[in-house]
Protein backbone atom coordinates (compact mmCIF):
# COMPACT_ATOMS: atom_id res chain seq x y z
CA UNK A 1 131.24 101.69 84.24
CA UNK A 2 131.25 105.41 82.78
CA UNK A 3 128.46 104.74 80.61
CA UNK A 4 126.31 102.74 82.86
CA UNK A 5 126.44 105.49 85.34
CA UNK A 6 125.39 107.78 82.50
CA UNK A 7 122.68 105.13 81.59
CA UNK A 8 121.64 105.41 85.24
CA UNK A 9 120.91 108.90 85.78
CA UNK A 10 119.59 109.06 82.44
CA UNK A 11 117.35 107.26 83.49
CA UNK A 12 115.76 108.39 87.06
CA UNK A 13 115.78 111.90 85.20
CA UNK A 14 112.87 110.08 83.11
CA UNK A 15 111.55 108.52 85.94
CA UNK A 16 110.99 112.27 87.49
CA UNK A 17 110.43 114.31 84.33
CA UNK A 18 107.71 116.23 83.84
CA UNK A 19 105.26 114.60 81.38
CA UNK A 20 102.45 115.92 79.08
CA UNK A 21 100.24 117.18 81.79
CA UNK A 22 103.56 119.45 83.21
CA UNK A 23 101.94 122.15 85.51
CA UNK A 24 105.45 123.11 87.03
CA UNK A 25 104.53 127.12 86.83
CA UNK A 26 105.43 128.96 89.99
CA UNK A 27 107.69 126.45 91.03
CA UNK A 28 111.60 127.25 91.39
CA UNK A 29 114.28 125.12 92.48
CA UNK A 30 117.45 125.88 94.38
CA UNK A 31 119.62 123.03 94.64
CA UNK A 32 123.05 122.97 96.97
CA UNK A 33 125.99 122.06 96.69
CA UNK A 34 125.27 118.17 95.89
CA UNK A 35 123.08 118.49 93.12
CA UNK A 36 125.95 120.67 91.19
CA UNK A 37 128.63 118.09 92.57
CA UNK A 38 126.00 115.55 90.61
CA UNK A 39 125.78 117.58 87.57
CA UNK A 40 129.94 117.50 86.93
CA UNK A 41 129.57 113.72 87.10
CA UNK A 42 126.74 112.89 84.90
CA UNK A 43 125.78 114.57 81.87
CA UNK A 44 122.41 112.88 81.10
CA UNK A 45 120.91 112.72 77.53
CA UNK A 46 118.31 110.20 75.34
CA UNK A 47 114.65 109.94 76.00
CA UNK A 48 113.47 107.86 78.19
CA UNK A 49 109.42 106.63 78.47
CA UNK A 50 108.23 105.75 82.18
CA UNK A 51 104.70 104.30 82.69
CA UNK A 52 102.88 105.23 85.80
CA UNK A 53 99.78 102.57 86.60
CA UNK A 54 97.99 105.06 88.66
CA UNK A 55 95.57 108.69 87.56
CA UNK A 56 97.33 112.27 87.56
CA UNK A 57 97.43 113.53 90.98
CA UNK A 58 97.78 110.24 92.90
CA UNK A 59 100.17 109.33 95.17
CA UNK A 60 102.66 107.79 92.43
CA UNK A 61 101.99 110.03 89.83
CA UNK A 62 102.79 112.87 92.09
CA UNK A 63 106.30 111.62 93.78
CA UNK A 64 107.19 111.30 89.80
CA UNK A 65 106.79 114.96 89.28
CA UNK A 66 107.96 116.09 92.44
CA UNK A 67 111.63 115.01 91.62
CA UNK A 68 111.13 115.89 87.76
CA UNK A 69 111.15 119.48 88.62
CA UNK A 70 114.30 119.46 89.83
CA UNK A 71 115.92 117.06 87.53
CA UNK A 72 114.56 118.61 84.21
CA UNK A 73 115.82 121.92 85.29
CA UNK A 74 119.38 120.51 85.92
CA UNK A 75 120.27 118.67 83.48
CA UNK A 76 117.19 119.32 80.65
CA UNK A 77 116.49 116.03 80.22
CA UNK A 78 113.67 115.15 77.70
CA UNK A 79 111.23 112.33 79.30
CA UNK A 80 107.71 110.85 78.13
CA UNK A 81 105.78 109.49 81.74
CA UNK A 82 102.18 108.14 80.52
CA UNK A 83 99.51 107.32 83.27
CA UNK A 84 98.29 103.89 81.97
CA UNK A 85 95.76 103.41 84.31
CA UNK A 86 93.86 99.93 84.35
CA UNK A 87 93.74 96.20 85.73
CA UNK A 88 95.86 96.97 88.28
CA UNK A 89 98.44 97.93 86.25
CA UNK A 90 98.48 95.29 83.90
CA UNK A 91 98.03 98.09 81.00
CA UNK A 92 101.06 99.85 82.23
CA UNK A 93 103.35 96.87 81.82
CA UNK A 94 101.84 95.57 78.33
CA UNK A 95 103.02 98.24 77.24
CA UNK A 96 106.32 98.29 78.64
CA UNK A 97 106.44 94.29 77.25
CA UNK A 98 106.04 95.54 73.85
CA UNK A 99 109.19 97.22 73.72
CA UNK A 100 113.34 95.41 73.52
CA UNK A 101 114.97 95.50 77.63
CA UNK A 102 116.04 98.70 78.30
CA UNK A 103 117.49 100.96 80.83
CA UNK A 104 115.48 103.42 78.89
CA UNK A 105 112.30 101.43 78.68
CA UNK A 106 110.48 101.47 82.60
CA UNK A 107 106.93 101.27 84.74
CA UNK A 108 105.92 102.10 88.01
CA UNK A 109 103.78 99.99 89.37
CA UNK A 110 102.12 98.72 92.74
CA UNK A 111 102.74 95.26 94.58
CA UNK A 112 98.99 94.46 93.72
CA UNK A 113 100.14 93.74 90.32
CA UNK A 114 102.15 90.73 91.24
CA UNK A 115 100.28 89.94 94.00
CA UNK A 116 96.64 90.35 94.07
CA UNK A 117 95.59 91.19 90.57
CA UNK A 118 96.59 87.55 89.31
CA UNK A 119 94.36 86.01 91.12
CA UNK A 120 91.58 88.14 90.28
CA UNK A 121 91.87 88.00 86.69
CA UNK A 122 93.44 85.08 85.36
CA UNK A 123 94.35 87.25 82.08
CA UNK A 124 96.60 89.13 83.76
CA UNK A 125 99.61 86.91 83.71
CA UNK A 126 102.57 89.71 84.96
CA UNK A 127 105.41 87.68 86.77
CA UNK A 128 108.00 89.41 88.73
CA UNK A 129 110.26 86.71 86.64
CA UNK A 130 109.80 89.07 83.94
CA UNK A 131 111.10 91.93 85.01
CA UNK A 132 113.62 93.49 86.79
CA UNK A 133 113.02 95.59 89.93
CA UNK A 134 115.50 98.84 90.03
CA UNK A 135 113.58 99.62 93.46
CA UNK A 136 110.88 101.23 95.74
CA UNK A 137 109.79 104.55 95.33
CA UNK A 138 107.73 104.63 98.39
CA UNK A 139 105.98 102.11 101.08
CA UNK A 140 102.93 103.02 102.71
CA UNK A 141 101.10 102.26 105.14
CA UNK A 142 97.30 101.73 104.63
CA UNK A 143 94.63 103.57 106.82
CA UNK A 144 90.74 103.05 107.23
CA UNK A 145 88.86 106.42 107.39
CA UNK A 146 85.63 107.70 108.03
CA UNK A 147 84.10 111.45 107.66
CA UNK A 148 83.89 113.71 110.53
CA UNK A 149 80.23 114.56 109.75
CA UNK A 150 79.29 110.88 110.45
CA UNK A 151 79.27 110.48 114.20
CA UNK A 152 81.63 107.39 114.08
CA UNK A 153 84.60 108.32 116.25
CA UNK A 154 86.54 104.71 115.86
CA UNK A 155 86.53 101.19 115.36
CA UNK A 156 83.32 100.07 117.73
CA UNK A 157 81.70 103.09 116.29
CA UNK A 158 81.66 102.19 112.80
CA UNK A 159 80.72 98.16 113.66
CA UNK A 160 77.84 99.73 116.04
CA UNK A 161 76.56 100.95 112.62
CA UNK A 162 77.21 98.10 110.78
CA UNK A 163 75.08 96.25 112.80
CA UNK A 164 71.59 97.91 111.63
CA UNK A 165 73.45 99.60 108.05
CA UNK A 166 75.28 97.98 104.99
CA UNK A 167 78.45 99.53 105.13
CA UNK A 168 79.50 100.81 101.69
CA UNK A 169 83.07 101.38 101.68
CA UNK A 170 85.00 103.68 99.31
CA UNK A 171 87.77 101.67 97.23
CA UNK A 172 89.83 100.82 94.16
CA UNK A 173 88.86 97.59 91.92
CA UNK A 174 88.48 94.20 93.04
CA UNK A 175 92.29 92.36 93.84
CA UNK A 176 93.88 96.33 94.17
CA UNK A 177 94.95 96.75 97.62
CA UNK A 178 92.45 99.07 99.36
CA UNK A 179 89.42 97.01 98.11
CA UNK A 180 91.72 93.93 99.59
CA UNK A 181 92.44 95.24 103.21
CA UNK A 182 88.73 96.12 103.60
CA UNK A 183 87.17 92.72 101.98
CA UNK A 184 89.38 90.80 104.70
CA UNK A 185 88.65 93.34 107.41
CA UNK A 186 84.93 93.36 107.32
CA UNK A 187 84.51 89.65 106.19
CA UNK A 188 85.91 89.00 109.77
CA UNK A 189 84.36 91.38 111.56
CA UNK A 190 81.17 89.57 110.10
CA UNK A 191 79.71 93.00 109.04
CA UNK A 192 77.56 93.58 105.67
CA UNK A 193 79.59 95.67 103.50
CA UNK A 194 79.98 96.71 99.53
CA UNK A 195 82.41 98.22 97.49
CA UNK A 196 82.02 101.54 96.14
CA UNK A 197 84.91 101.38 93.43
CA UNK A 198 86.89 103.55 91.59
CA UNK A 199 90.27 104.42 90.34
CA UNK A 200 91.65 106.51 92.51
CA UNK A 201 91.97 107.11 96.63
CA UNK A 202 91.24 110.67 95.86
CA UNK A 203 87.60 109.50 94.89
CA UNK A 204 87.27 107.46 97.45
CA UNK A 205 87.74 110.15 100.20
CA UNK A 206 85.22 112.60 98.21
CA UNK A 207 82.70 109.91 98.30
CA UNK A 208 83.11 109.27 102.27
CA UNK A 209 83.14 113.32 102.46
CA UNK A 210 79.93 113.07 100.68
CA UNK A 211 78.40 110.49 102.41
CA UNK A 212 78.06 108.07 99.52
CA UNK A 213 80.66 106.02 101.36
CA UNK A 214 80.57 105.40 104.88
CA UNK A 215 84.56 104.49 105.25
CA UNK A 216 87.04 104.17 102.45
CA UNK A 217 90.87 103.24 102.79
CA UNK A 218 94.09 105.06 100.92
CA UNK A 219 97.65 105.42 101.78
CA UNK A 220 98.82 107.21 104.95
CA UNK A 221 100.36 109.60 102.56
CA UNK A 222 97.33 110.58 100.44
CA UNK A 223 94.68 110.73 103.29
CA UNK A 224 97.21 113.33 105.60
CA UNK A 225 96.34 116.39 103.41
CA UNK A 226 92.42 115.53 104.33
CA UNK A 227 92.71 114.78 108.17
CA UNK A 228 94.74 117.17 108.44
CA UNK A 229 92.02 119.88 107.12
CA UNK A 230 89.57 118.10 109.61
CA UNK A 231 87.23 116.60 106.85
CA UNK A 232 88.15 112.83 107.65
CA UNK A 233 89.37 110.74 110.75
CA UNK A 234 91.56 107.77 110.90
CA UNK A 235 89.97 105.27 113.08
CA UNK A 236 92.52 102.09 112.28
CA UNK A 237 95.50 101.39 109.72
CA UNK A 238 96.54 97.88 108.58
CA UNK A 239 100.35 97.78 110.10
CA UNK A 240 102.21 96.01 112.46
CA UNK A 241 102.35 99.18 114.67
CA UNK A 242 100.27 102.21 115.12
CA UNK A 243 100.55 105.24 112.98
CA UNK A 244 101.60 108.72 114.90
CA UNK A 245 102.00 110.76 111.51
CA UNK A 246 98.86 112.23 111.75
CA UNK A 247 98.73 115.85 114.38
CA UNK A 248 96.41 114.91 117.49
CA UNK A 249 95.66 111.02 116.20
CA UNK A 250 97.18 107.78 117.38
CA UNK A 251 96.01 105.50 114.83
CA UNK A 252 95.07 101.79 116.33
CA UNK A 253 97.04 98.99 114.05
CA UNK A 254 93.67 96.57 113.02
CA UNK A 255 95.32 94.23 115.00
CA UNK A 256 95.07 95.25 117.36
CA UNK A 257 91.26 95.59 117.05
CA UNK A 258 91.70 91.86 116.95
CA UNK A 259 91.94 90.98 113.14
CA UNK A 260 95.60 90.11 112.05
CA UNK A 261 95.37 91.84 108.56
CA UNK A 262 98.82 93.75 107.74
CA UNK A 263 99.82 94.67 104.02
CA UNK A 264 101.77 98.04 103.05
CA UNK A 265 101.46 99.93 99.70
CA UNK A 266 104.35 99.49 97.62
CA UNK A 267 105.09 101.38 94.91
CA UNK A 268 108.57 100.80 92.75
CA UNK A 269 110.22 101.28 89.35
CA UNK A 270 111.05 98.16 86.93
CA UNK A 271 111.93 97.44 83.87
CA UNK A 272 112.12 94.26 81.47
CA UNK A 273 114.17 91.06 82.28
CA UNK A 274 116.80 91.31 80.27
CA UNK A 275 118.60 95.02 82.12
CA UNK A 276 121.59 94.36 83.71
CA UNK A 277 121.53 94.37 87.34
CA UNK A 278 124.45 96.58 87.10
CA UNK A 279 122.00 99.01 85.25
CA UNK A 280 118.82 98.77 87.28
CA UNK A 281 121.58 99.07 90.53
CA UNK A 282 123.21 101.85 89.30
CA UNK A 283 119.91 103.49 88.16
CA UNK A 284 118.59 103.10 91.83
CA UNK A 285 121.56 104.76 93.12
CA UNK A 286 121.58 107.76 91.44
CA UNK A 287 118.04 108.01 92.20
CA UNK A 288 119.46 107.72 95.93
CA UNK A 289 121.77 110.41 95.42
CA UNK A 290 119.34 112.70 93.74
CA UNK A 291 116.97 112.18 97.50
CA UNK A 292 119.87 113.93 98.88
CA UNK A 293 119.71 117.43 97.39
CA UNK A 294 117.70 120.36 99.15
CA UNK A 295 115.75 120.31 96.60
CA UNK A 296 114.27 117.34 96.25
CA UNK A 297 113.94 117.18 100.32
CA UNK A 298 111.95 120.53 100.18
CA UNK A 299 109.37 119.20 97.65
CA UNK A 300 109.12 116.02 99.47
CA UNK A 301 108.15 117.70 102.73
CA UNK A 302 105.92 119.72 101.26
CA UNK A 303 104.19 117.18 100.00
CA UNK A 304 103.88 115.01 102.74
CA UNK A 305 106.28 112.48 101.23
CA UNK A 306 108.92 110.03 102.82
CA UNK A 307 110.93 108.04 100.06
CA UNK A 308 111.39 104.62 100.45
CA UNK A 309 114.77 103.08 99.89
CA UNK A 310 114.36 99.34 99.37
CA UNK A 311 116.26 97.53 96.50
CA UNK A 312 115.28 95.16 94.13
CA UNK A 313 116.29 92.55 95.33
CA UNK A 314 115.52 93.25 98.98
CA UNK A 315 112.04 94.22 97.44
CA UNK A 316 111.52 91.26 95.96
CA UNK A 317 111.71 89.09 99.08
CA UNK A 318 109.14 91.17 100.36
CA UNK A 319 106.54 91.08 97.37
CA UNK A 320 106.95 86.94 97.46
CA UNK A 321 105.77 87.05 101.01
CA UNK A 322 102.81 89.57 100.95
CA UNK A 323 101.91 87.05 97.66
CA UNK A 324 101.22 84.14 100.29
CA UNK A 325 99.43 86.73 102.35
CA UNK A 326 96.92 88.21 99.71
CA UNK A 327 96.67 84.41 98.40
CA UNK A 328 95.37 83.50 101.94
CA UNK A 329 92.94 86.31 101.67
CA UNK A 330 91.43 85.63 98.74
CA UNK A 331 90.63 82.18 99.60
CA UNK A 332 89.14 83.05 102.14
CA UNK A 333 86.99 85.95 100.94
CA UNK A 334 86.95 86.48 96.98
């Protein structure tokens, strides 16, 4: 039990080191009592290699680094995070396949991969059979916005436009999730629209700020730092309830705009088939532990973000059913 515990930590310090692009300069962290009551009981050490499917400076790069800080200056752990960006991250789990099951060996990846992206490119034959889920890093709600230079105010507004304009809509690739939400949404509103694609949310919002997109979707998360400096507004978000996160803005649910289209943003650490569950549990929990200390709470507020703490297996329900839901989409629109 020792040594899996020891395998566990190891571990999430990976998950959270800082990788080749570490910019951690001007950054300091005081941790309480916890994190030192955490450091008597594990003494990490190995390398560990984490692959992250998404750019530097998105949303699951960044909740990576946030926690390496504090980690790597505990305990000094050596870790190798690569941002294999591509086919939804496909890329990022190839080359997680083409190493033995391992504690040691783990991706990050998004619920697209096991849910959309399969159906959009046959080629891309990831299974969650094949892997084992140690658990989410974040969920996230999706949320449609427009710039505040463009006259559109909310939902009516922007199919008033549509109605004499092609809509082009900021999003990632075909079958990833923001290029989803917004095929189903506009294929039922009936409005002309086209894709504007790229690989990143970041991009997306640039182009709507520079009016080569009229709209463009990203995570709650990601899109706070730009409605809250005034440059975008959130007219709608794809959940089950409306979103109040946002200072001065109750965001309508689509819904209840009258089109039943709901799917979060997952984002979650795995490894190989083959782990122990004992591992990938006892991975997840020190990674549960760690979201305790001050210091990892002060980074997360300042950057906007709210862990997630659904397990694997709990997580797994969850990506089976939003598989029937994204199937039922792309029959109908792709």
């Amino acid at each position: 039990m020792k040594k899996k515990m020891l395998a566990a930590f190891m571990a999430v310090a990976m998950v959270f080191s800082i990788t080749a692009c570490q910019n951690s300069a001007g950054t300091s962290n005081n941790n309480s009592g916890n994190s030192g009551q955490q450091k008597e009981a594990y003494v990490p050490k190995g390398d560990f290699n984490i692959r992250v499917f998404a750019a530097a400076g998105g949303v699951a790069d960044s909740i990576t680094r946030i926690a390496a800080k504090g980690l790597q200056e505990d305990y000094g752990v050596t870790a190798v995070v690569s941002n294999l960006t591509g086919a939804s991250g496909a890329v990022a789990v190839a080359d997680l396949d083409s190493y033995k099951p391992s504690i040691n060996e783990l991706a990050v990846v998004s619920m697209s991969l096991f849910t959309m992206a399969p159906l959009m490119n046959p080629d891309i034959k990831a299974s969650l059979d094949n892997y084992e889920i140690v658990g989410s890093l974040i969920r996230d709600d999706f949320v449609l916005l427009v710039s505040s230079k463009s006259g559109i105010k909310n939902w009516d507004d922007l199919v008033a436009y549509g109605k004499n304009n092609q809509i082009i809509y900021g999003s990632n690739t075909p079958g990833g999730f923001t290029h989803v939400v917004q095929v189903a949404l506009f294929g039922e509103a009936g409005l002309n629209a086209q894709a504007l694609t790229s690989d990143g949310s970041n991009k997306d919002i640039l182009a709507v700020m520079s009016g080569d997109a009229i709209c463009a979707t990203a995570t709650a998360t990601l899109a706070k730092t730009y409605i809250d400096s005034g440059e975008v507004i959130p007219i709608a978000v794809f959940s089950d309830k409306n979103y109040t996160g946002y200072n001065g803005f109750d965001v309508p649910t689509v819904k209840s705009l009258g089109y039943d289209i709901t799917l979060p943003s997952y984002n979650f650490l795995i490894s190989r088939a083959g782990v122990s569950k004992e591992e990938a549990s006892g991975l997840y929990k020190a990674l549960l532990s760690y979201r305790e200390t001050d210091s990892f709470k002060t980074q997360a507020t300042n950057a906007n973000y709210i862990p997630d703490n659904t397990d694997g297996e709990t997580l797994r329900k969850e990506i089976e059913h939003y598989a029937e839901v994204c199937k039922d989409i792309y029959d109908k629109y792709y």
